[in-house]
C-alpha atoms as a PDB file:
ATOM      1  CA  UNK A   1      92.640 137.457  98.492  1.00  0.00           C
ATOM      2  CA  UNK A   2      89.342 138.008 100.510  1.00  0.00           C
ATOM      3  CA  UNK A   3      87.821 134.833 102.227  1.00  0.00           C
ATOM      4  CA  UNK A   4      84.212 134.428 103.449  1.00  0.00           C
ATOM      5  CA  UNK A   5      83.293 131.001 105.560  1.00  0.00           C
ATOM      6  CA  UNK A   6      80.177 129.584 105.473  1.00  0.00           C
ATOM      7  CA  UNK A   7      80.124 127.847 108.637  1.00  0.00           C
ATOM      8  CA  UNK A   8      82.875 128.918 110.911  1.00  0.00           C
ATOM      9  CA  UNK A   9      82.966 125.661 112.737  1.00  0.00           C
ATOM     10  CA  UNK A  10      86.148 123.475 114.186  1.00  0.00           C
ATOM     11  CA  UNK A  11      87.875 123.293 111.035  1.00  0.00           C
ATOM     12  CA  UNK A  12      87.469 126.152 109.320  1.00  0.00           C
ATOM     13  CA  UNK A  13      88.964 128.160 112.908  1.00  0.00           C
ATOM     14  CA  UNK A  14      91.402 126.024 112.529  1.00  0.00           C
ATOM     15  CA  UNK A  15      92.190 127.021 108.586  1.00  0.00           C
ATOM     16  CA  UNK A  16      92.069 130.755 109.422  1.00  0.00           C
ATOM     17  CA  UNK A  17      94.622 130.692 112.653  1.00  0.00           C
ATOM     18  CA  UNK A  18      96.922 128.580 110.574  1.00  0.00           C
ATOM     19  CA  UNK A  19      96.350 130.607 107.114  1.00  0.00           C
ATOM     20  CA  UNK A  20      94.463 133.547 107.778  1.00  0.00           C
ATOM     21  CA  UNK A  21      97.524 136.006 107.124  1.00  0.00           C
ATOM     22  CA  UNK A  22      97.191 134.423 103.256  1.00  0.00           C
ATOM     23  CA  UNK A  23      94.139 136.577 103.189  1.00  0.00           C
ATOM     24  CA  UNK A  24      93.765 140.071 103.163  1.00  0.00           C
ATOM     25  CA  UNK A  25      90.189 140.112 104.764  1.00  0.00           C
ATOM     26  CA  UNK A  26      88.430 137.580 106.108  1.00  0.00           C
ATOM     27  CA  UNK A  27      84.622 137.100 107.179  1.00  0.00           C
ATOM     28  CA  UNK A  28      82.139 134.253 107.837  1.00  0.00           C
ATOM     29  CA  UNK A  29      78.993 133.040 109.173  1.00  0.00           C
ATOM     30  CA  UNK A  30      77.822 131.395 112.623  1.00  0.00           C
ATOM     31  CA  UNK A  31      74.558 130.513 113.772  1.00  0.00           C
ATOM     32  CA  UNK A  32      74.712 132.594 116.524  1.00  0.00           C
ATOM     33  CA  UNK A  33      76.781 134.870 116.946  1.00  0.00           C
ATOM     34  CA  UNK A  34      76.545 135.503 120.723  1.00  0.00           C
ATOM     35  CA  UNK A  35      78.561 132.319 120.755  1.00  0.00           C
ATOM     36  CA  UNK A  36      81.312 133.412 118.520  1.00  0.00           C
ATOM     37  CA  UNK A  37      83.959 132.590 120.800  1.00  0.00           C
ATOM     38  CA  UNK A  38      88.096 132.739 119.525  1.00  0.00           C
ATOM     39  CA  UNK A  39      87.064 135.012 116.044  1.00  0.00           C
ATOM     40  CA  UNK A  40      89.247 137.752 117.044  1.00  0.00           C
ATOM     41  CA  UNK A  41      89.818 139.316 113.024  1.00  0.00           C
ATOM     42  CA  UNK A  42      87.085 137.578 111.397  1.00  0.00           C
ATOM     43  CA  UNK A  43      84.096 139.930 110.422  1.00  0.00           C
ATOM     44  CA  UNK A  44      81.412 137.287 111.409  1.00  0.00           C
ATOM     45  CA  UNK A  45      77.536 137.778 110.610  1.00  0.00           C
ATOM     46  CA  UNK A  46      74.558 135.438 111.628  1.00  0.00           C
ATOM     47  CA  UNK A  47      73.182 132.724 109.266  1.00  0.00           C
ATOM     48  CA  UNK A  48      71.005 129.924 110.177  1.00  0.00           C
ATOM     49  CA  UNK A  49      70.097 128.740 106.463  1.00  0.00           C
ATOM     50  CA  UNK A  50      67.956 131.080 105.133  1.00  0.00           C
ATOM     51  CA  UNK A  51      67.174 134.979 104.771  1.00  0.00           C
ATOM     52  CA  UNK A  52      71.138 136.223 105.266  1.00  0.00           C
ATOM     53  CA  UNK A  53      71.277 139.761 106.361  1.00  0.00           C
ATOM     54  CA  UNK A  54      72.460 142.554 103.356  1.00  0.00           C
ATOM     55  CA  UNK A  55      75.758 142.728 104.887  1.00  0.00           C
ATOM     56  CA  UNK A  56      76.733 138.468 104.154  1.00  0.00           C
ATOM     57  CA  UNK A  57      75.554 138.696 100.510  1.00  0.00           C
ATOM     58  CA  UNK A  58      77.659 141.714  99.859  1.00  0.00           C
ATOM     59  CA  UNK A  59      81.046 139.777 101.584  1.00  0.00           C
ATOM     60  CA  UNK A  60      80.421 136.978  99.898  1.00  0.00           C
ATOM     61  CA  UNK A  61      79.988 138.468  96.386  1.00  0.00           C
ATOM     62  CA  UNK A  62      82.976 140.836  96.808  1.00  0.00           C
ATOM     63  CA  UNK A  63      84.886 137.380  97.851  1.00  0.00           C
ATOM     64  CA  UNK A  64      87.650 135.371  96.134  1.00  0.00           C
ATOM     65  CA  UNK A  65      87.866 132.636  98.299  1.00  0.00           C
ATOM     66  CA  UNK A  66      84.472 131.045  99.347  1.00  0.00           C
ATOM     67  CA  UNK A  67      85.103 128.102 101.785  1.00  0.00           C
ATOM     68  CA  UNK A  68      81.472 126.030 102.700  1.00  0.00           C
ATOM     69  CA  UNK A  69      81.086 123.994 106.038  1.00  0.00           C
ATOM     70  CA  UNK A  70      77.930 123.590 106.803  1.00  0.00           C
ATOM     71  CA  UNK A  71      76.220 120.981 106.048  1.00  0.00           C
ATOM     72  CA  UNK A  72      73.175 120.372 103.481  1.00  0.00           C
ATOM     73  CA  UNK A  73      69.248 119.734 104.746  1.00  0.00           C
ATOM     74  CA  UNK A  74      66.896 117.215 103.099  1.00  0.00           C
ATOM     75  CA  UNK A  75      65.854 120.632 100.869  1.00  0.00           C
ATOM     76  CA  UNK A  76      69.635 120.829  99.514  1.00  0.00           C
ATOM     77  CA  UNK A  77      72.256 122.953 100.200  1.00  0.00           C
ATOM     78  CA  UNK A  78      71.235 125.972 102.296  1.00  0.00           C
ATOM     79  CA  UNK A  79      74.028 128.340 100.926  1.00  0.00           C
ATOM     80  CA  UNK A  80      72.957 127.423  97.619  1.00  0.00           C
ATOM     81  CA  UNK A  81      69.524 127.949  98.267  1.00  0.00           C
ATOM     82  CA  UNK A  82      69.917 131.362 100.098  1.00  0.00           C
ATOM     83  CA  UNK A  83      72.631 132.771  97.362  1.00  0.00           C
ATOM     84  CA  UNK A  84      72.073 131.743  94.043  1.00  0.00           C
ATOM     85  CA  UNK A  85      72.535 135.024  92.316  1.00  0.00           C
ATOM     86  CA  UNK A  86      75.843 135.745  93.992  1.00  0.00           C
ATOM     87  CA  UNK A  87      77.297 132.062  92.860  1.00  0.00           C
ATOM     88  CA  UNK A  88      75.960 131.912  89.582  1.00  0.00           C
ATOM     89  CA  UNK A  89      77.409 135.321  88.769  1.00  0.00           C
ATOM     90  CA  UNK A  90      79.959 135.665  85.949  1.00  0.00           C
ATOM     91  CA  UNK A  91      83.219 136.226  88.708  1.00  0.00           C
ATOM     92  CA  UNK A  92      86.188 134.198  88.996  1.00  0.00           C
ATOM     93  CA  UNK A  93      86.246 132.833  93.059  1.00  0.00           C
ATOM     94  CA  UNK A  94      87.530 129.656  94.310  1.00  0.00           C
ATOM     95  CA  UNK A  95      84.679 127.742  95.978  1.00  0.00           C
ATOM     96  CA  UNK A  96      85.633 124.380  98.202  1.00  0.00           C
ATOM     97  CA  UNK A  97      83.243 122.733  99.609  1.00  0.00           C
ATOM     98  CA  UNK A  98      84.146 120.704 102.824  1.00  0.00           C
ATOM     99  CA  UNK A  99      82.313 116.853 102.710  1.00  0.00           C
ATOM    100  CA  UNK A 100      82.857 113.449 104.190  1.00  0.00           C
ATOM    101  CA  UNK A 101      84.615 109.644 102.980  1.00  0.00           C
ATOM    102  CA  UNK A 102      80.920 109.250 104.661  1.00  0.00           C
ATOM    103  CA  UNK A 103      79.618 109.184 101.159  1.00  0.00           C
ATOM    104  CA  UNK A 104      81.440 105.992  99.794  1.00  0.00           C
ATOM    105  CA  UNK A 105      79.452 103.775 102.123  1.00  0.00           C
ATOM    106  CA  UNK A 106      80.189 100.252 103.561  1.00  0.00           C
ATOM    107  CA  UNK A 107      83.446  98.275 101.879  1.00  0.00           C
ATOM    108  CA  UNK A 108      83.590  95.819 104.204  1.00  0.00           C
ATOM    109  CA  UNK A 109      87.065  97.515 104.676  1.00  0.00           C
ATOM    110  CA  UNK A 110      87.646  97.083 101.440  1.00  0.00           C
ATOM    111  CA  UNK A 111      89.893 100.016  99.698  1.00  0.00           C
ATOM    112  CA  UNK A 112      88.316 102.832  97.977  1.00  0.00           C
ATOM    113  CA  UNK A 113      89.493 105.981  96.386  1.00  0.00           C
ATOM    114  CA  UNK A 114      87.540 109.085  94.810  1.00  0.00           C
ATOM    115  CA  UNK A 115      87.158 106.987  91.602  1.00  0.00           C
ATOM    116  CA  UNK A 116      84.772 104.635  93.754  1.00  0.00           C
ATOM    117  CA  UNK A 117      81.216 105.413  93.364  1.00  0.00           C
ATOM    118  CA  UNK A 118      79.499 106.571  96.371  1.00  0.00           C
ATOM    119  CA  UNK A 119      76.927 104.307  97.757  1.00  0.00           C
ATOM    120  CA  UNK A 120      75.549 106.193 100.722  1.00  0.00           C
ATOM    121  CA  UNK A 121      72.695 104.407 103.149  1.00  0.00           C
ATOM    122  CA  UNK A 122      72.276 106.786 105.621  1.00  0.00           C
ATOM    123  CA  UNK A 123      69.769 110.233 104.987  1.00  0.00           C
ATOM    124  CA  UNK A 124      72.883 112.079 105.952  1.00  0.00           C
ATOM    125  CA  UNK A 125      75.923 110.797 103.460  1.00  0.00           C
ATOM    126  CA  UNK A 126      72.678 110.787 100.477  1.00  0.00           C
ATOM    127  CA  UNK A 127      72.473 114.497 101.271  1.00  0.00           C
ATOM    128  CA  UNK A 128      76.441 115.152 100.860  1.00  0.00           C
ATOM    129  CA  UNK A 129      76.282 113.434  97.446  1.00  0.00           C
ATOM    130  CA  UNK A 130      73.535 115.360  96.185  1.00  0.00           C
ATOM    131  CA  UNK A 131      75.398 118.462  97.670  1.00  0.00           C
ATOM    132  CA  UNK A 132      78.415 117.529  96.233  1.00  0.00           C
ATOM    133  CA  UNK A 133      76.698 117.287  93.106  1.00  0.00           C
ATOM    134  CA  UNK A 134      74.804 120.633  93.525  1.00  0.00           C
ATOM    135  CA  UNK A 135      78.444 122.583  93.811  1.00  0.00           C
ATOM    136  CA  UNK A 136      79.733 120.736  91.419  1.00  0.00           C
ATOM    137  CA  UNK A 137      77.234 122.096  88.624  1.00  0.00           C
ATOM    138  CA  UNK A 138      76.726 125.514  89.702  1.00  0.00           C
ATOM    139  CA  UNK A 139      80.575 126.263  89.300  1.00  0.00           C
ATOM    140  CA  UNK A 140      80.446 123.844  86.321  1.00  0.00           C
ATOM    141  CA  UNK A 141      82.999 121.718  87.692  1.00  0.00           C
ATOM    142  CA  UNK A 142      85.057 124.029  89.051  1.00  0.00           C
ATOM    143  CA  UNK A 143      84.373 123.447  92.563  1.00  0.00           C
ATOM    144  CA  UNK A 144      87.079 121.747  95.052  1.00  0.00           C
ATOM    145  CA  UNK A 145      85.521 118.840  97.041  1.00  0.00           C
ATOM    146  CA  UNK A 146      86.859 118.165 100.041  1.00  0.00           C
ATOM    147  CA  UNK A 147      85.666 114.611 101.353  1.00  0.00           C
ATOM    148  CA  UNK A 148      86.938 114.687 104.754  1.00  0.00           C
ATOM    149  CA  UNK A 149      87.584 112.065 107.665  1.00  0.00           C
ATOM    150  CA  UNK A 150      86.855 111.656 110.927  1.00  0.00           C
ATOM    151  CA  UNK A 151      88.070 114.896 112.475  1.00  0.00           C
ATOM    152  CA  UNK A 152      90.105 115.585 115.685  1.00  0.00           C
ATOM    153  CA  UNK A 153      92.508 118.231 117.492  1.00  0.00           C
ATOM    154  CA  UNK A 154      93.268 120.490 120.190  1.00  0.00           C
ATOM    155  CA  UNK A 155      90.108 119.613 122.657  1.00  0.00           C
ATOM    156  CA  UNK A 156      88.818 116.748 120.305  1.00  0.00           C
ATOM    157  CA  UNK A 157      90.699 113.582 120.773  1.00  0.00           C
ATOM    158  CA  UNK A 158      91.225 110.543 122.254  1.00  0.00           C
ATOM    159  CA  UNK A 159      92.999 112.415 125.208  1.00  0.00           C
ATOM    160  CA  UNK A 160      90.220 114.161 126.352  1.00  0.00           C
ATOM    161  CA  UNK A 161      87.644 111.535 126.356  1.00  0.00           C
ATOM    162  CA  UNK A 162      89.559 109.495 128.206  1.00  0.00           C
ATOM    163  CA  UNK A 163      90.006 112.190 130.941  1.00  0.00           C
ATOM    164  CA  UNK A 164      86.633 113.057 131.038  1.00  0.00           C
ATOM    165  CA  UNK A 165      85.366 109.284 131.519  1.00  0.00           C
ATOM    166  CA  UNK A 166      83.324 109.694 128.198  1.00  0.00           C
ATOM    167  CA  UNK A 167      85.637 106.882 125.877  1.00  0.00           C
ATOM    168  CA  UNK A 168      84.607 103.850 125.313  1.00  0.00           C
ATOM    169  CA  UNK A 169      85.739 100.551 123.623  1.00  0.00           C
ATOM    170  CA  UNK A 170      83.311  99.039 121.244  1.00  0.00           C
ATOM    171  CA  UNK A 171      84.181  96.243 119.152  1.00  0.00           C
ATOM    172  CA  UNK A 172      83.070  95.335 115.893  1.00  0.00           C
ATOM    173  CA  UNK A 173      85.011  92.668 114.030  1.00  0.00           C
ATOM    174  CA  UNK A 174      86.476  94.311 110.457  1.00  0.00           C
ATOM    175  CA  UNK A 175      85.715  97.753 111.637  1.00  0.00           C
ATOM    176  CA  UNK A 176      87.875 100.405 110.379  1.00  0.00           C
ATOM    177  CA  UNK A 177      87.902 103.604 109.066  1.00  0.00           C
ATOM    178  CA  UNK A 178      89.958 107.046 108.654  1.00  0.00           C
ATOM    179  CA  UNK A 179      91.099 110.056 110.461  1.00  0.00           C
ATOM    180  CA  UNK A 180      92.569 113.649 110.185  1.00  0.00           C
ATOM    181  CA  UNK A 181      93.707 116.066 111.986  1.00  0.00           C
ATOM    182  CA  UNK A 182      92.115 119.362 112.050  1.00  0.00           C
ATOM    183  CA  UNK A 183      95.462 120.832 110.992  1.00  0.00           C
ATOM    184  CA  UNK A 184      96.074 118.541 108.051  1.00  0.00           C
ATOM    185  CA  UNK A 185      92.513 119.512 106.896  1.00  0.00           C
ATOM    186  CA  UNK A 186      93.819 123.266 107.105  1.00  0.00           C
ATOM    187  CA  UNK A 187      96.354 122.474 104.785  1.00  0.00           C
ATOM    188  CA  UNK A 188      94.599 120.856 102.409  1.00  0.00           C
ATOM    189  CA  UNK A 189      91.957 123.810 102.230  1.00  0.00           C
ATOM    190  CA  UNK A 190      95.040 126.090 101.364  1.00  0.00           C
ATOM    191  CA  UNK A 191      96.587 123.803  98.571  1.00  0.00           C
ATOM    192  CA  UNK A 192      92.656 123.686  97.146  1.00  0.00           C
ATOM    193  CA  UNK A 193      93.126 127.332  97.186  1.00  0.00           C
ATOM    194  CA  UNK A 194      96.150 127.368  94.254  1.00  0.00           C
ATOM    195  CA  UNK A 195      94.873 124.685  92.790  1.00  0.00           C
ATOM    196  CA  UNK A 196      94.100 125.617  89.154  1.00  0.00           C
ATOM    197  CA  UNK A 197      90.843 123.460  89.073  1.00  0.00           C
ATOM    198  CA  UNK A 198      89.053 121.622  90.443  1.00  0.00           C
ATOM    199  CA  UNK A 199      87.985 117.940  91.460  1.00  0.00           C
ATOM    200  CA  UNK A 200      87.366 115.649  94.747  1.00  0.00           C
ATOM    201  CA  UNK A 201      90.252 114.667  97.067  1.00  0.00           C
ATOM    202  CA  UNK A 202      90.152 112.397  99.894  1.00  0.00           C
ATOM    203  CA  UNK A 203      91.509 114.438 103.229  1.00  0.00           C
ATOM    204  CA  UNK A 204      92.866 111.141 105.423  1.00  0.00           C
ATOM    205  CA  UNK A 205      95.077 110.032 106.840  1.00  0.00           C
ATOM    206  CA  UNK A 206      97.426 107.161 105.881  1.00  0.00           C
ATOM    207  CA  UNK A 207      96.636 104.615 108.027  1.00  0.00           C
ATOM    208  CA  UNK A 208      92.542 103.013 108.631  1.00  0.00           C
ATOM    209  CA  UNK A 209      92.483 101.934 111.987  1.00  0.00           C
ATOM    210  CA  UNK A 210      89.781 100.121 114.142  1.00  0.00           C
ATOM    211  CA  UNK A 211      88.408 102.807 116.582  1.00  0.00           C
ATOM    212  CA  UNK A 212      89.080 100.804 119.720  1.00  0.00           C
ATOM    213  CA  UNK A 213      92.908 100.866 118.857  1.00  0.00           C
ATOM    214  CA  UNK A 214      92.806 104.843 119.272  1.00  0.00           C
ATOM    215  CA  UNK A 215      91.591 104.426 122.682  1.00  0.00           C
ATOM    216  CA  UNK A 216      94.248 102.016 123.797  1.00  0.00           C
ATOM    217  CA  UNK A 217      96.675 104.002 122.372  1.00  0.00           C
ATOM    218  CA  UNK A 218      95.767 107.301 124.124  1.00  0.00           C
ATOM    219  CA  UNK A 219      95.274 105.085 127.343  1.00  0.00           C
ATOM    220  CA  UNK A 220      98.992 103.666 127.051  1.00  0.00           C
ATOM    221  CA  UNK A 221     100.306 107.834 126.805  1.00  0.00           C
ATOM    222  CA  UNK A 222      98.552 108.305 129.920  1.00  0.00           C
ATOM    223  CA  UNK A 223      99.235 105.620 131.765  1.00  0.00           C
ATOM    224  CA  UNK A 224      95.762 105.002 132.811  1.00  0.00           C
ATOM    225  CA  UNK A 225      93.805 101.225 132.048  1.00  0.00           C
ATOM    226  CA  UNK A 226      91.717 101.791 128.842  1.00  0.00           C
ATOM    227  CA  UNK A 227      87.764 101.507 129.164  1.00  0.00           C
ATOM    228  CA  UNK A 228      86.762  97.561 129.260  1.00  0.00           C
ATOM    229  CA  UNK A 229      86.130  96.194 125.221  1.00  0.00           C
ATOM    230  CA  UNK A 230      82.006  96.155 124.669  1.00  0.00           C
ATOM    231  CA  UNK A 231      80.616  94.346 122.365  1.00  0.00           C
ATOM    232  CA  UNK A 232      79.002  95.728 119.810  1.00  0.00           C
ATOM    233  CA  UNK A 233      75.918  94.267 119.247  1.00  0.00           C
ATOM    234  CA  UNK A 234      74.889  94.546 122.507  1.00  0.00           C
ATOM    235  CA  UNK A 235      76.178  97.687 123.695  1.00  0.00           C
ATOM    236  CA  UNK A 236      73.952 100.357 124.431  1.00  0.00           C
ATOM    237  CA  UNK A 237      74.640 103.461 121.774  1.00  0.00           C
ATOM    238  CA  UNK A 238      72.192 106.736 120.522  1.00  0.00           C
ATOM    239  CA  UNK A 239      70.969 105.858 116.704  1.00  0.00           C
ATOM    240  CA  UNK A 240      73.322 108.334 115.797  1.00  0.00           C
ATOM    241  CA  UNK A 241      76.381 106.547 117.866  1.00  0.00           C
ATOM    242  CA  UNK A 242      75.038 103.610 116.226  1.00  0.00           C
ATOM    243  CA  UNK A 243      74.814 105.039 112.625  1.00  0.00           C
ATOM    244  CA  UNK A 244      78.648 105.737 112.707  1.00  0.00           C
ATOM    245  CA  UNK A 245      79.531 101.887 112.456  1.00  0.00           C
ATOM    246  CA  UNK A 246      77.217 101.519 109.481  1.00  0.00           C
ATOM    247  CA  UNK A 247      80.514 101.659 107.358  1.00  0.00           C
ATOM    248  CA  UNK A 248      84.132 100.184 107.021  1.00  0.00           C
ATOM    249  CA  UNK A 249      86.471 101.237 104.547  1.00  0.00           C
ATOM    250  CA  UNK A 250      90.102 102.159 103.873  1.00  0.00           C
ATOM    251  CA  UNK A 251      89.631 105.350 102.002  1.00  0.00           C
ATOM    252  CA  UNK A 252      92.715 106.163  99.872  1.00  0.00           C
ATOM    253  CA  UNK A 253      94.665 109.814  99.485  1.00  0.00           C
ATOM    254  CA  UNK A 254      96.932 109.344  97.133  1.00  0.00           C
ATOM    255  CA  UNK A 255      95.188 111.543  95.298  1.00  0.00           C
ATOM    256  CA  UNK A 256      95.619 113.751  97.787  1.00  0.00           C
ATOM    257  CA  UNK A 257      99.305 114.180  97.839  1.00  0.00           C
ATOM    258  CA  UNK A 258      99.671 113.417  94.647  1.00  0.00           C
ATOM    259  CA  UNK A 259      97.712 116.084  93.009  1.00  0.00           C
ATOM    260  CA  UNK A 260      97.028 118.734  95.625  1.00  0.00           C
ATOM    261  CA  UNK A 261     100.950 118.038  96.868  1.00  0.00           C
ATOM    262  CA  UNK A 262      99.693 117.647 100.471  1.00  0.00           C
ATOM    263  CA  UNK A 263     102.295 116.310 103.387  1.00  0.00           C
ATOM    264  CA  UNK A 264     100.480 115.025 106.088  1.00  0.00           C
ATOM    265  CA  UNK A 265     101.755 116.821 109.043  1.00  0.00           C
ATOM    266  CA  UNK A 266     100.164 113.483 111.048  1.00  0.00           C
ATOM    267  CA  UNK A 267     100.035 110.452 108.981  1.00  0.00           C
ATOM    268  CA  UNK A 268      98.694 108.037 111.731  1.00  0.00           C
ATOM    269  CA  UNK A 269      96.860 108.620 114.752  1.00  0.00           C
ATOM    270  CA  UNK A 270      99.789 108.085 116.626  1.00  0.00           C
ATOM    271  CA  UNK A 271     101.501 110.534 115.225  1.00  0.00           C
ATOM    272  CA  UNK A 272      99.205 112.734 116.479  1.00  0.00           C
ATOM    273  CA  UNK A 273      98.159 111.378 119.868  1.00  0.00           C
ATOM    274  CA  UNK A 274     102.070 111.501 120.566  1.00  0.00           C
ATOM    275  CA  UNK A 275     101.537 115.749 119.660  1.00  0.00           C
ATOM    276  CA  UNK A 276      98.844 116.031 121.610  1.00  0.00           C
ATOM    277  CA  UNK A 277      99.762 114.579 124.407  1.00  0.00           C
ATOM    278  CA  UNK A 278     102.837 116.594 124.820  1.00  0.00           C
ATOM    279  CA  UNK A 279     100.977 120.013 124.470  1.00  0.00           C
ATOM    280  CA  UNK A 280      99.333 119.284 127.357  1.00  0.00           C
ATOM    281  CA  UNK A 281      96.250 117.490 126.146  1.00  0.00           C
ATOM    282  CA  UNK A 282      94.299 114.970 128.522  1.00  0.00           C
ATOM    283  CA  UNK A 283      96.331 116.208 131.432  1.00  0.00           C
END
């Protein structure tokens, strides 16, 4: 199989050092690609949302696999907007399309699964429905939606902002929401991959969990006293900070397993604190 990344961010590096050998070549975009860092193997070409270079459009129409994370502008979809003679052409290719649980909204942490209709507030979740629904129709359904959690790893935890000084408790009453770890996401890319159709899975993990509770955890693997508890409504936060407690739910993935046959290599954030922390992390 031949696999071409739109967006070779965190997650998708993280799909093609676990699961690159699946592919027999492999190529993808950055923004930049002065900054193209650990792609060792990856034939990588510049593409900032619009006019792609000769070279992209020819990977990604000779592709079988097409994996999309980046995300969609208040025009639409970019990739769908810069390549809509190479998706709409008659070829069989898997297409999975990496979103958020962002997109179900506030559930006053409430349980929802991919049967609940989203009810996005914020400019950003609106435009991951609407691009959810834009992949959905130009593969006629047969695109794999990936509605992902918060995401953290190797160099993106708990462990490392506590280190560096940078975590912080802030508590809202009821607040709660999802995780995943960068590997699990790789894994559910791959079983997306043989899956014979497609559809919308929730990539979580198995246990919602206030964000403060993360902190204290990492804090208690370290040995270190956790940042002092802030309260919410008075702490001082970007908009964007902010924006990110707009919405409390526990977001569902049975589906997940069930379906796609995904075992979470880290069900709970403890699971995967406890990994981290013996690699080295936040040392």
């Amino acid at each position: 199989m031949r696999l071409f990344i739109l967006g070779l961010g965190y997650s998708a590096r993280c799909f093609v050092r676990l699961f690159g050998g699946h592919f027999s070549h492999i190529a993808g975009t950055v923004r930049d690609p002065a900054q193209r860092g650990d792609l060792a193997g990856i034939e990588v070409y510049r593409f900032s949302g619009s006019n792609p270079d000769r070279g992209t459009v020819q990977r990604i129409g000779d592709a079988d696999v097409l994996l999309i994370s980046i995300p969609p502008g208040s025009a639409g979809d970019p990739a769908i907007a810069a390549f809509p003679d190479m998706l709409a052409a008659d070829r069989h290719r898997r297409i999975i399309y990496l979103s958020t649980i962002g997109v179900y909204g506030d559930h006053a942490g409430g349980w929802v699964d991919e049967s609940t209709p989203p009810q996005a507030s914020l400019d950003r979740t609106r435009m991951r429905v609407a691009a959810e629904q834009a992949w959905t129709d130009t593969t006629s359904g047969d695109a794999a939606i990936l509605r992902l959690a918060g995401i953290y790893g190797p160099g993106r935890n708990a462990l490392v902002t506590l280190r560096a000084g940078m975590a912080r408790r802030i508590i809202k009453p009821g607040q709660v929401f999802n995780r995943v770890h960068v590997d699990d996401i790789a894994s559910a890319i791959m079983a997306a991959v043989h899956h014979p159709s497609g559809g919308t899975w929730n990539v979580c993990d198995d246990e919602p969990a206030p964000p403060q509770d993360v902190i204290t955890y990492a804090a208690k693997l370290m040995n270190v006293a956790p940042p002092p508890e802030e309260v919410f409504e008075t702490a001082e936060m970007s908009v964007m900070a902010r924006s990110f407690y707009a919405s409390s739910a526990r977001v569902s993935n049975a589906k997940l397993k069930r379906e796609l046959g995904v075992t979470l290599a880290y069900p709970s954030y403890r699971h995967a604190l406890d990994a981290l922390w013996q690699a080295g992390e936040g040392r």
